[in-house]
Protein backbone atom coordinates (compact mmCIF):
# COMPACT_ATOMS: atom_id res chain seq x y z
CA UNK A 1 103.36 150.88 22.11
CA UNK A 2 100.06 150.94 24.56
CA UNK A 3 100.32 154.20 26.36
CA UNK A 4 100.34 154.39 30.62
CA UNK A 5 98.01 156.31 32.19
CA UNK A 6 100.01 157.35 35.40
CA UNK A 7 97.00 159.07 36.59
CA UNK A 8 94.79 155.98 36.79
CA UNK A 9 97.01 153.67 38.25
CA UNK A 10 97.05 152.85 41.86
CA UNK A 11 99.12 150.80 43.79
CA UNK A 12 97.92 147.22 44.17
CA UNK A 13 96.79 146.73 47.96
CA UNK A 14 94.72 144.16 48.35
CA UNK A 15 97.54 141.59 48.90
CA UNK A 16 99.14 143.58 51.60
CA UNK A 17 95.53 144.18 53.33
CA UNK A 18 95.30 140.53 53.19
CA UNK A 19 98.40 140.21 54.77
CA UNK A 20 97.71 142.74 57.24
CA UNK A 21 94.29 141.21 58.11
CA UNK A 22 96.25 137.86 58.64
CA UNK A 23 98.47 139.45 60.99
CA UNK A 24 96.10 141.03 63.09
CA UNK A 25 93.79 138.20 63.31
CA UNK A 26 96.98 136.46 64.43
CA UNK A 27 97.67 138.94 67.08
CA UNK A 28 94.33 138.72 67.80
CA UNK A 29 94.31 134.92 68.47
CA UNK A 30 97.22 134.98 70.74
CA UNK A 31 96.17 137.90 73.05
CA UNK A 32 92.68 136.26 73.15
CA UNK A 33 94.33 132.59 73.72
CA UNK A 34 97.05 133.85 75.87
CA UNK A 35 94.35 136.15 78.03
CA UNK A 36 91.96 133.07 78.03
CA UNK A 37 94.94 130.74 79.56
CA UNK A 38 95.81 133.27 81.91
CA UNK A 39 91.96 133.71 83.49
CA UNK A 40 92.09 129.68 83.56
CA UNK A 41 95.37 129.77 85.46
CA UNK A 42 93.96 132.57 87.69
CA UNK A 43 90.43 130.86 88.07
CA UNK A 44 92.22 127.63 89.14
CA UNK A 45 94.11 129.46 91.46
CA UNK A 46 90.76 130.97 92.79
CA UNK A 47 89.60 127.86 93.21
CA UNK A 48 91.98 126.18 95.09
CA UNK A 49 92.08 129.10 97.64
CA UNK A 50 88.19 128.76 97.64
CA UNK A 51 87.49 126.60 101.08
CA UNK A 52 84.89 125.04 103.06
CA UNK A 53 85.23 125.03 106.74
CA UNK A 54 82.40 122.87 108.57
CA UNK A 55 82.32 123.59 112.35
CA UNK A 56 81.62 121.33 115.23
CA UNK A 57 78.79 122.94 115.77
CA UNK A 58 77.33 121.87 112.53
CA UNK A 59 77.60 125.31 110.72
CA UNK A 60 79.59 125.73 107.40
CA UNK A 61 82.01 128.53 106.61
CA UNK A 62 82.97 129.13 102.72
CA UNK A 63 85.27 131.68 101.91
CA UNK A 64 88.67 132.63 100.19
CA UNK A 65 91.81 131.09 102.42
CA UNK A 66 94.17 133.46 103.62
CA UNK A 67 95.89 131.58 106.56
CA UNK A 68 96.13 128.08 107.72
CA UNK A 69 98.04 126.76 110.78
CA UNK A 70 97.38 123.62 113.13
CA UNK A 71 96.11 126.90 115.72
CA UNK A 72 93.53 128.42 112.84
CA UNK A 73 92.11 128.97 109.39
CA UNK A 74 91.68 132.62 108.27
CA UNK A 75 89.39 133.26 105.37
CA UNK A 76 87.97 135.97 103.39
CA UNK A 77 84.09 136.10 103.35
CA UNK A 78 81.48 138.08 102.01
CA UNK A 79 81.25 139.81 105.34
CA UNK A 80 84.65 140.21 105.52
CA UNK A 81 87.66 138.37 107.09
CA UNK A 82 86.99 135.89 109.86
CA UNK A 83 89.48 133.82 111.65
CA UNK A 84 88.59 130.18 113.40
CA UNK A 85 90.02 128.38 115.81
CA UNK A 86 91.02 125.08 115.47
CA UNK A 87 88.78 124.08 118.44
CA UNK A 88 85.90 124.89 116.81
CA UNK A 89 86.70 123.26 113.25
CA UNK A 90 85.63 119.66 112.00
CA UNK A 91 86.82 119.82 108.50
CA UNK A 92 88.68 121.84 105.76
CA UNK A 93 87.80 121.16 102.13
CA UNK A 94 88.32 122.66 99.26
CA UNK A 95 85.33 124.30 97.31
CA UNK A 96 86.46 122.31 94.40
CA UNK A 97 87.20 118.43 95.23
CA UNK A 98 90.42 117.67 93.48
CA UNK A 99 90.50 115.43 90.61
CA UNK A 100 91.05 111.50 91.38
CA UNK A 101 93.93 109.01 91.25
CA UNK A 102 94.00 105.84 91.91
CA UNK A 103 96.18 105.50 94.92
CA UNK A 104 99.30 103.42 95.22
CA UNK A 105 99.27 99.99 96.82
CA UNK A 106 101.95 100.31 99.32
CA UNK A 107 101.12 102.11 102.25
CA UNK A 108 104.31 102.85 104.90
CA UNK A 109 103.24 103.64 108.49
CA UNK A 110 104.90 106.09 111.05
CA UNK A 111 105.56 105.84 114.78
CA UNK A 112 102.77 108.27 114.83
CA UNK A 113 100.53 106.54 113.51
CA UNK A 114 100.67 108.45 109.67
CA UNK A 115 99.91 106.08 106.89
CA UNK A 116 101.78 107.23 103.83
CA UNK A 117 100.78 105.80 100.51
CA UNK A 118 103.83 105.34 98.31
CA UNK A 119 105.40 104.67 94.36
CA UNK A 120 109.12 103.71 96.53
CA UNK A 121 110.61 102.98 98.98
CA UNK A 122 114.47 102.77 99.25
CA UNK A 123 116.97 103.33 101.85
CA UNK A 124 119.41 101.76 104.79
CA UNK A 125 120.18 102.97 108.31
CA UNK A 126 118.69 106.43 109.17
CA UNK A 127 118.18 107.18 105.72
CA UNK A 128 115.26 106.35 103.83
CA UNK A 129 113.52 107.98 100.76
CA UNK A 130 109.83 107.68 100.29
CA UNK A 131 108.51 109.29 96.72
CA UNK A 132 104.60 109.84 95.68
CA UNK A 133 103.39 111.30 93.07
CA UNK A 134 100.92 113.29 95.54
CA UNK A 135 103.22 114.91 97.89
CA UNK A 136 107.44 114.71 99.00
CA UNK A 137 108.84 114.43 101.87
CA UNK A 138 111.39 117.40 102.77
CA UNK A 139 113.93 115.31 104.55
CA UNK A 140 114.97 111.43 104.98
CA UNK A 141 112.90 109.04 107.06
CA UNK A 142 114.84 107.72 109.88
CA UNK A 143 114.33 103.89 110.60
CA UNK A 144 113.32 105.03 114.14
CA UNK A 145 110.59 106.45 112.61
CA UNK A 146 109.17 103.58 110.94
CA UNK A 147 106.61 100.85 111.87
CA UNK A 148 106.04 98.73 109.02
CA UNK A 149 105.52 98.98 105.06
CA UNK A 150 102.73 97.11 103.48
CA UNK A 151 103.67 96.42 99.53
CA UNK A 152 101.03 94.69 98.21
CA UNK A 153 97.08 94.42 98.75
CA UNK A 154 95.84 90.71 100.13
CA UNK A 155 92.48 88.86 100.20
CA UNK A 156 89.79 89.76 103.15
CA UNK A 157 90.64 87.23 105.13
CA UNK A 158 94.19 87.53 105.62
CA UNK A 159 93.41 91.18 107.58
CA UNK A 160 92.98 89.34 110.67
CA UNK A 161 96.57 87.35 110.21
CA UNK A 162 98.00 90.44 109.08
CA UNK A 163 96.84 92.61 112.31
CA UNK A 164 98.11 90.09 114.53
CA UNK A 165 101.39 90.00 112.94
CA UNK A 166 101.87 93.41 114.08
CA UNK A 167 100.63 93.23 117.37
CA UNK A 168 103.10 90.84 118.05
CA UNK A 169 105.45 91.45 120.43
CA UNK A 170 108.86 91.79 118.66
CA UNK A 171 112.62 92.03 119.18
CA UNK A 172 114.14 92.22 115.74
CA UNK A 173 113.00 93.92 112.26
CA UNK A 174 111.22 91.33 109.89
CA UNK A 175 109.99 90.21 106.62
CA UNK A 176 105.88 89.23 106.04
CA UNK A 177 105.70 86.70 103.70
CA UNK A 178 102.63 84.59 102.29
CA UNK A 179 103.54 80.34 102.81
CA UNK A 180 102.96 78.27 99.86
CA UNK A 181 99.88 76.81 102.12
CA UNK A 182 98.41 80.84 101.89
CA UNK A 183 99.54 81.59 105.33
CA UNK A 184 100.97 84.52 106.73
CA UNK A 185 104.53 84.61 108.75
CA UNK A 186 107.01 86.53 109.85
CA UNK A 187 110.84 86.42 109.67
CA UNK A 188 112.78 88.11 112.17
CA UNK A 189 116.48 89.93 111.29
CA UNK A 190 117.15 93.00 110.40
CA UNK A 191 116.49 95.14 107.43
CA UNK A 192 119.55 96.02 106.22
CA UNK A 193 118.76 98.02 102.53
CA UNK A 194 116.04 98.31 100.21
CA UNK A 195 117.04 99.03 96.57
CA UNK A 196 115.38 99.14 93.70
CA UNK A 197 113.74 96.08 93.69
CA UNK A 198 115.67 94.20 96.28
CA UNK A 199 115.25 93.74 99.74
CA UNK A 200 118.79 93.27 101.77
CA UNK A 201 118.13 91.29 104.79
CA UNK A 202 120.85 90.36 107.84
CA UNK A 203 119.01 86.88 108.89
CA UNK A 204 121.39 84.67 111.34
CA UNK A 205 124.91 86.06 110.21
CA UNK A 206 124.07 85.89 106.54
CA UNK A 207 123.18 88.84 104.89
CA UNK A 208 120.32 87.72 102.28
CA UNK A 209 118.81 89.08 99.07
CA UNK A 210 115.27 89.25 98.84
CA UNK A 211 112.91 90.52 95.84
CA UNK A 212 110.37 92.53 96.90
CA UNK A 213 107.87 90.62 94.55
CA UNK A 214 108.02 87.90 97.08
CA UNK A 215 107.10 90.01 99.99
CA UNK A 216 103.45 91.19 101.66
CA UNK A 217 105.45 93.95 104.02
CA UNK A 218 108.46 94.85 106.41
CA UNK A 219 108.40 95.60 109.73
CA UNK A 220 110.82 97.59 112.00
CA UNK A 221 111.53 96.92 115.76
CA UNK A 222 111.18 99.83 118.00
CA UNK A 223 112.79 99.40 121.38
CA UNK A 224 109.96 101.52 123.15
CA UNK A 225 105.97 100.90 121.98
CA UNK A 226 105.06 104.01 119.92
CA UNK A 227 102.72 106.07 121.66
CA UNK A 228 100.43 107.82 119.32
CA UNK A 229 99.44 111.50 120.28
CA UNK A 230 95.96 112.86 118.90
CA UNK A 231 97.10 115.00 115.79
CA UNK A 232 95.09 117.13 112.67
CA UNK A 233 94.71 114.67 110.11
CA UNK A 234 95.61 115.66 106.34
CA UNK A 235 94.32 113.29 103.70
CA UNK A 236 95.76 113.17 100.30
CA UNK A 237 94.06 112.42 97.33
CA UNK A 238 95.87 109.55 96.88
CA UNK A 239 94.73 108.03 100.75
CA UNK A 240 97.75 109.13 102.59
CA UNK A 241 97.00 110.43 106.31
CA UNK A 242 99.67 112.77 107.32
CA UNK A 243 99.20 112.90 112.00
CA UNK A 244 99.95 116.58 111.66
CA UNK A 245 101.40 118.37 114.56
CA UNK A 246 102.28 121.70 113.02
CA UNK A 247 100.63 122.91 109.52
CA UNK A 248 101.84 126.17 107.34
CA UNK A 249 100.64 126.91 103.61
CA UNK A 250 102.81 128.83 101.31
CA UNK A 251 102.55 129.69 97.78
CA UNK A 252 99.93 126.83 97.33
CA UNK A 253 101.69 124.16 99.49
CA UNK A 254 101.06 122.65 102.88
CA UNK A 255 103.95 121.88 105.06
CA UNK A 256 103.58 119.29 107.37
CA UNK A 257 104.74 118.11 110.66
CA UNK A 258 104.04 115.01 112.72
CA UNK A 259 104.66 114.25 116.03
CA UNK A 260 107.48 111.72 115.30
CA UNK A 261 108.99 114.84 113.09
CA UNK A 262 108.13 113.61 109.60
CA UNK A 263 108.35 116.36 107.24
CA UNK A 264 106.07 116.67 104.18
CA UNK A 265 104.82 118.92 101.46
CA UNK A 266 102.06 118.59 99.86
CA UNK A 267 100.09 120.67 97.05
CA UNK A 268 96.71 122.65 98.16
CA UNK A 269 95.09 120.89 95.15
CA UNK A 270 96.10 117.18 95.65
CA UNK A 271 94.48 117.57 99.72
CA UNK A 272 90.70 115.58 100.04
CA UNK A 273 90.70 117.33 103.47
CA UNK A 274 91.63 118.57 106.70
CA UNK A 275 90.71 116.87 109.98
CA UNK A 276 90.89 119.58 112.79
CA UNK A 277 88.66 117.41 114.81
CA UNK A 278 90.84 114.25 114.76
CA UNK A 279 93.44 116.35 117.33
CA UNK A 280 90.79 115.85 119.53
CA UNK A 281 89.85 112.11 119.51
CA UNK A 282 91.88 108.75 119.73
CA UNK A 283 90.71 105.39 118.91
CA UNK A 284 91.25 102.40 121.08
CA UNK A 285 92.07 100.12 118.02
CA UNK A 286 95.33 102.05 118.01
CA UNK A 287 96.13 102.55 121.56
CA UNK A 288 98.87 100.28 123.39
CA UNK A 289 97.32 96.89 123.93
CA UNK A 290 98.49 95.69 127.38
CA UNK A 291 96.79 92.07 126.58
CA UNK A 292 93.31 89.96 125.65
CA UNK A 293 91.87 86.94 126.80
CA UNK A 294 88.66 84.55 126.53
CA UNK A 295 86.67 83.32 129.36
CA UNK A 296 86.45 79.17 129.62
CA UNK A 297 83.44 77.36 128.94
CA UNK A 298 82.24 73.32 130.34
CA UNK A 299 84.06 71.95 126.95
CA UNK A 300 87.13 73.98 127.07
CA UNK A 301 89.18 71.14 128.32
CA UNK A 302 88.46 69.14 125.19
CA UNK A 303 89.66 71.61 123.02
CA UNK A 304 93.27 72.22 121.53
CA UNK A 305 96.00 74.08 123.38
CA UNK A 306 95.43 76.59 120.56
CA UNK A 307 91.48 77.31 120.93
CA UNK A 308 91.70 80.13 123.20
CA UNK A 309 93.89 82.24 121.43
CA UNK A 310 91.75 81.93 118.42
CA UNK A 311 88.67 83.06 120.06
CA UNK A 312 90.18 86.41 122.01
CA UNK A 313 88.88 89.74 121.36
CA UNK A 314 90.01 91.64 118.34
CA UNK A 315 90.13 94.11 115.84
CA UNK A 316 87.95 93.84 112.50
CA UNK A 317 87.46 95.97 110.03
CA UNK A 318 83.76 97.74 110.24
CA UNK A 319 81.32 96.48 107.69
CA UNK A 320 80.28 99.63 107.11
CA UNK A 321 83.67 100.94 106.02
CA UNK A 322 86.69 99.62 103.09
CA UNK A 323 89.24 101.96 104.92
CA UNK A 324 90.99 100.14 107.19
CA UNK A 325 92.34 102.83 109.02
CA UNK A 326 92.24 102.84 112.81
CA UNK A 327 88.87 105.00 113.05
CA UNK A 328 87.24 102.18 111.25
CA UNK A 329 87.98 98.95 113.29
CA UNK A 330 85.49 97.04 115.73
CA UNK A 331 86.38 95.12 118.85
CA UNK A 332 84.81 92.02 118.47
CA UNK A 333 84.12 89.45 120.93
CA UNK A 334 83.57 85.89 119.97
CA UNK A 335 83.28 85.16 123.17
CA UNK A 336 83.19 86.87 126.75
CA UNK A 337 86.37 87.85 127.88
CA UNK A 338 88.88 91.23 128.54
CA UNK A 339 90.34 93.39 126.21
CA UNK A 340 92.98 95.76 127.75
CA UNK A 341 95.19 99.03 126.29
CA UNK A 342 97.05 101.84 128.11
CA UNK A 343 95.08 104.88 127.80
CA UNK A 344 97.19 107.36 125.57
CA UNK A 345 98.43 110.76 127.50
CA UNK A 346 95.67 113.89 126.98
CA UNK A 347 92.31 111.71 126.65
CA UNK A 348 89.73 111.72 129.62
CA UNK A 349 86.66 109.91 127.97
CA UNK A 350 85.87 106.74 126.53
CA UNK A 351 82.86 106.15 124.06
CA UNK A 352 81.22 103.48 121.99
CA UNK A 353 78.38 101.52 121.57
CA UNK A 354 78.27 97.30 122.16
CA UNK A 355 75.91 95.36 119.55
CA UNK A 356 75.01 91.73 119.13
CA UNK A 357 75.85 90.15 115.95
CA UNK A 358 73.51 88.44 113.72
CA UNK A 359 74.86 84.76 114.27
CA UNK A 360 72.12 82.71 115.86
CA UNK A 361 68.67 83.40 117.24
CA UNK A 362 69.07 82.81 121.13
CA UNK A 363 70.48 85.41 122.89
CA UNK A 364 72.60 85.27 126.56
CA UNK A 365 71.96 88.10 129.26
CA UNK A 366 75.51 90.10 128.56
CA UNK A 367 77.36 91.72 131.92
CA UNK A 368 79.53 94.99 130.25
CA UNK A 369 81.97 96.79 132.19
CA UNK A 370 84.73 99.23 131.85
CA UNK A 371 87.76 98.90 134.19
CA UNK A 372 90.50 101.80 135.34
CA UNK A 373 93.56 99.55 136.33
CA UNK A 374 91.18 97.57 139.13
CA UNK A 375 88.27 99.78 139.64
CA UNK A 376 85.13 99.52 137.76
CA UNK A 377 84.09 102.67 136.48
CA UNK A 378 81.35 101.87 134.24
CA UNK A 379 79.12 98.89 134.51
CA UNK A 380 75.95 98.25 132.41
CA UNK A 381 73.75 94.76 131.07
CA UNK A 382 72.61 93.75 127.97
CA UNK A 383 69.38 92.49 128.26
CA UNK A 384 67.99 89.28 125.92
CA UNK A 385 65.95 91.07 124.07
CA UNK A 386 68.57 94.23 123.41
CA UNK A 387 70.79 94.55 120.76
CA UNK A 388 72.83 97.89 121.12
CA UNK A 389 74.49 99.21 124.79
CA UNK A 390 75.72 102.86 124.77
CA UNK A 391 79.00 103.32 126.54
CA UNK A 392 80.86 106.75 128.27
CA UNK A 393 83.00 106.29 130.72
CA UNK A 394 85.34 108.85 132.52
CA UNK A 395 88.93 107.54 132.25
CA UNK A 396 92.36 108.97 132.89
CA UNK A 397 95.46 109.23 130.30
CA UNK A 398 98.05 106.84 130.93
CA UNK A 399 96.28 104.61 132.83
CA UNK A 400 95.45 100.76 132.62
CA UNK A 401 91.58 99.96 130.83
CA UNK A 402 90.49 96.65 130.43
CA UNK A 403 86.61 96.57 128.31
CA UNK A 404 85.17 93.44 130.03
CA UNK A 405 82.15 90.81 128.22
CA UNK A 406 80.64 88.30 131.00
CA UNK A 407 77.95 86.42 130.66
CA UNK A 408 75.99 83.25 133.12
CA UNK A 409 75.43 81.62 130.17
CA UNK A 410 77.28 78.03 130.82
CA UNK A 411 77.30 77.41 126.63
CA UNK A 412 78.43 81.05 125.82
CA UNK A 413 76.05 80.63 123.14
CA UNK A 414 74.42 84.24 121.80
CA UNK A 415 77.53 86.01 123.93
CA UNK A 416 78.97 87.55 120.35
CA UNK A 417 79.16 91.46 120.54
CA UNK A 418 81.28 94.05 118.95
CA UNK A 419 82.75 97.10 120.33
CA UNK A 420 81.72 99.61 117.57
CA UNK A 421 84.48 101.83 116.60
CA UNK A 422 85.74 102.73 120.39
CA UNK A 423 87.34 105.74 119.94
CA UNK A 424 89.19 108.43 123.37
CA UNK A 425 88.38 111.42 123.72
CA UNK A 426 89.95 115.06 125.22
């Protein structure tokens, strides 16, 4: 029998080293891991409190946010803590632009002019619920506190159908629907509930159902024209523009309030920017329009009924912009004529610039003029051989302005100008 030498042996360790070694490389790999995901959580949380404030003046302010109302922005500098006004801000973006989505198609507008891009829309009465992926509303939308819905994109040249639709004056909700002939109308009744994907719709005693497939957009009647108060503007990254009247960030959220008392929430990270300066300018595109019209010419006679109306002044989209929001339409004038809107309450300035288009090479001596109810209070020409007129003109809030195009020119031929992006200011 083989002897044991008791002295010699040891106990075999080399497994349970191994297993040792396992286990603290395991340990290892989920304090390193779990420390690595907790900087990333704390560096993204750096960065979205990381802020650039850009100043009317022109100047730039980057720092760490500490406080943001609709009165100031506090932030944390390298020279300490400075607070600013919100007089004295532009802009408020963050350091680190927030990743990209592509934004919904629908777009639902406020009495207040917000434009809120949505995934749905359902409701009926004074209760409707509005969901994004980009923000939530804190409470129901009342239907006094909608102006229309737009569901689906269209082709270019429906815009101009589409913005008279809604400047038309109305006495009943409606459906926008596209004709089989590509036209745009409007049916008046009253928007009883929207469901899933059906549209319930009270139309001369009958209540219809309508897919929402079928329609371009809805419209609500308002008994009294919405009057549309300069506000901060919040932009989303998905294109929503929240009129903000009152602004408060908590734990990484903005809470909004608009004039018309629309409630929101929205996530520091998914905001492009904040307009302070917006609270200070209006533009005329969506003031109250009080009425447009077209001067005659020798041939007018001759023409249809209809002629005139297609030749008054309106609003087009600026070539040098794809939003169509309000701060990027043009007042054009096909021909001379008036273009008049009620001045909204707080604005004492009007500004913009009138240029000749590009159509045709002769050019008619242009008369421009501003009018306060039925004083002139600006009054400037457009010579042949100019092609831009800068316009300021002192006005009041709340009262009647007609922009005015004459001309001598018995054709009207080279009278077409546009008002370039007229916008109010405080």
């Amino acid at each position: 029998m083989p002897s044991f030498n008791y002295r010699s042996w040891r106990p075999q360790s080399r497994p349970h080293a191994a297993f040792r070694s396992i286990g603290l490389m395991a340990i290892a790999s989920v304090l390193f891991f779990g420390l690595v995901g907790n900087s990333s959580k704390a560096s993204l949380k750096a960065n979205l409190q990381q802020v650039r404030i850009s100043k009317i003046d022109g100047s730039n302010l980057d720092g760490e946010l500490l406080e943001l109302s609709q009165a100031s922005v506090r932030v944390r500098t390298g020279d300490g803590e400075q607070s600013v006004p919100a007089s004295e801000i532009g802009t408020v973006k963050l350091a680190s632009p927030p990743a990209s989505v592509k934004p919904p198609v629908s777009v639902l507008v406020t009495v207040d002019g917000s434009q809120l891009r949505f995934d749905s829309l359902t409701g009926k009465g004074e209760e409707w619920t509005v969901e994004s992926a980009s923000w939530k509303l804190t409470s129901p939308l009342s239907s006094k506190q909608l102006v229309y819905a737009q569901l689906k994109p269209f082709e270019a040249n429906l815009e101009g159908p589409w913005r008279d639709i809604l400047a038309e004056t109305i006495t009943s909700d409606g459906l926008i629907l596209t004709r089989p002939s590509g036209e745009l109308t409007r049916v008046g009744g009253t928007i009883v509930e929207v469901r899933q994907s059906q549209v319930a719709f009270g139309f001369d005693d009958q209540k219809l159902e309508m897919s929402i497939e079928k329609l371009l957009g809805m419209t609500w009647f308002q008994p009294t024209q919405p009057r549309i108060t300069p506000a901060i503007e919040v932009v989303t990254v998905d294109g929503s523009i929240w009129n903000s009247t009152r602004l408060d960030w908590k734990n990484d959220r903005l809470e909004i309030e608009t004039p018309s008392k629309v409630l929101g929430s929205v996530p520091l990270a998914n905001i492009l920017e904040i307009r302070f300066g917006t609270a200070n300018v209006r533009w005329v595109s969506s003031a109250e329009k009080l009425g447009a019209t077209v001067d005659e010419w020798g041939n007018w006679k001759f023409l249809s009924p209809s002629t005139p109306s297609a030749f008054q002044p309106r609003f087009v989209r600026a070539t040098s912009s794809r939003d169509p929001g309000a701060a990027n339409q043009d007042l054009l004038f096909s021909l001379p004529g008036t273009y008049t809107f009620r001045a909204p309450e707080g604005v004492a300035r009007l500004e913009s610039r009138v240029e000749r288009t590009q159509r045709g090479d002769f050019r008619a001596e242009l008369q421009i003029e501003v009018r306060q109810d039925s004083e002139v209070i600006y009054s400037g020409t457009l010579a042949p051989d100019q092609t831009v007129l800068s316009i300021q003109a002192a006005i009041a809030s709340e009262k009647r302005i007609t922009l005015v195009v004459k001309s001598r020119s018995p054709s009207q031929t080279g009278t077409e100008v546009q008002w370039k992006q007229p916008r109010l200011l405080r």
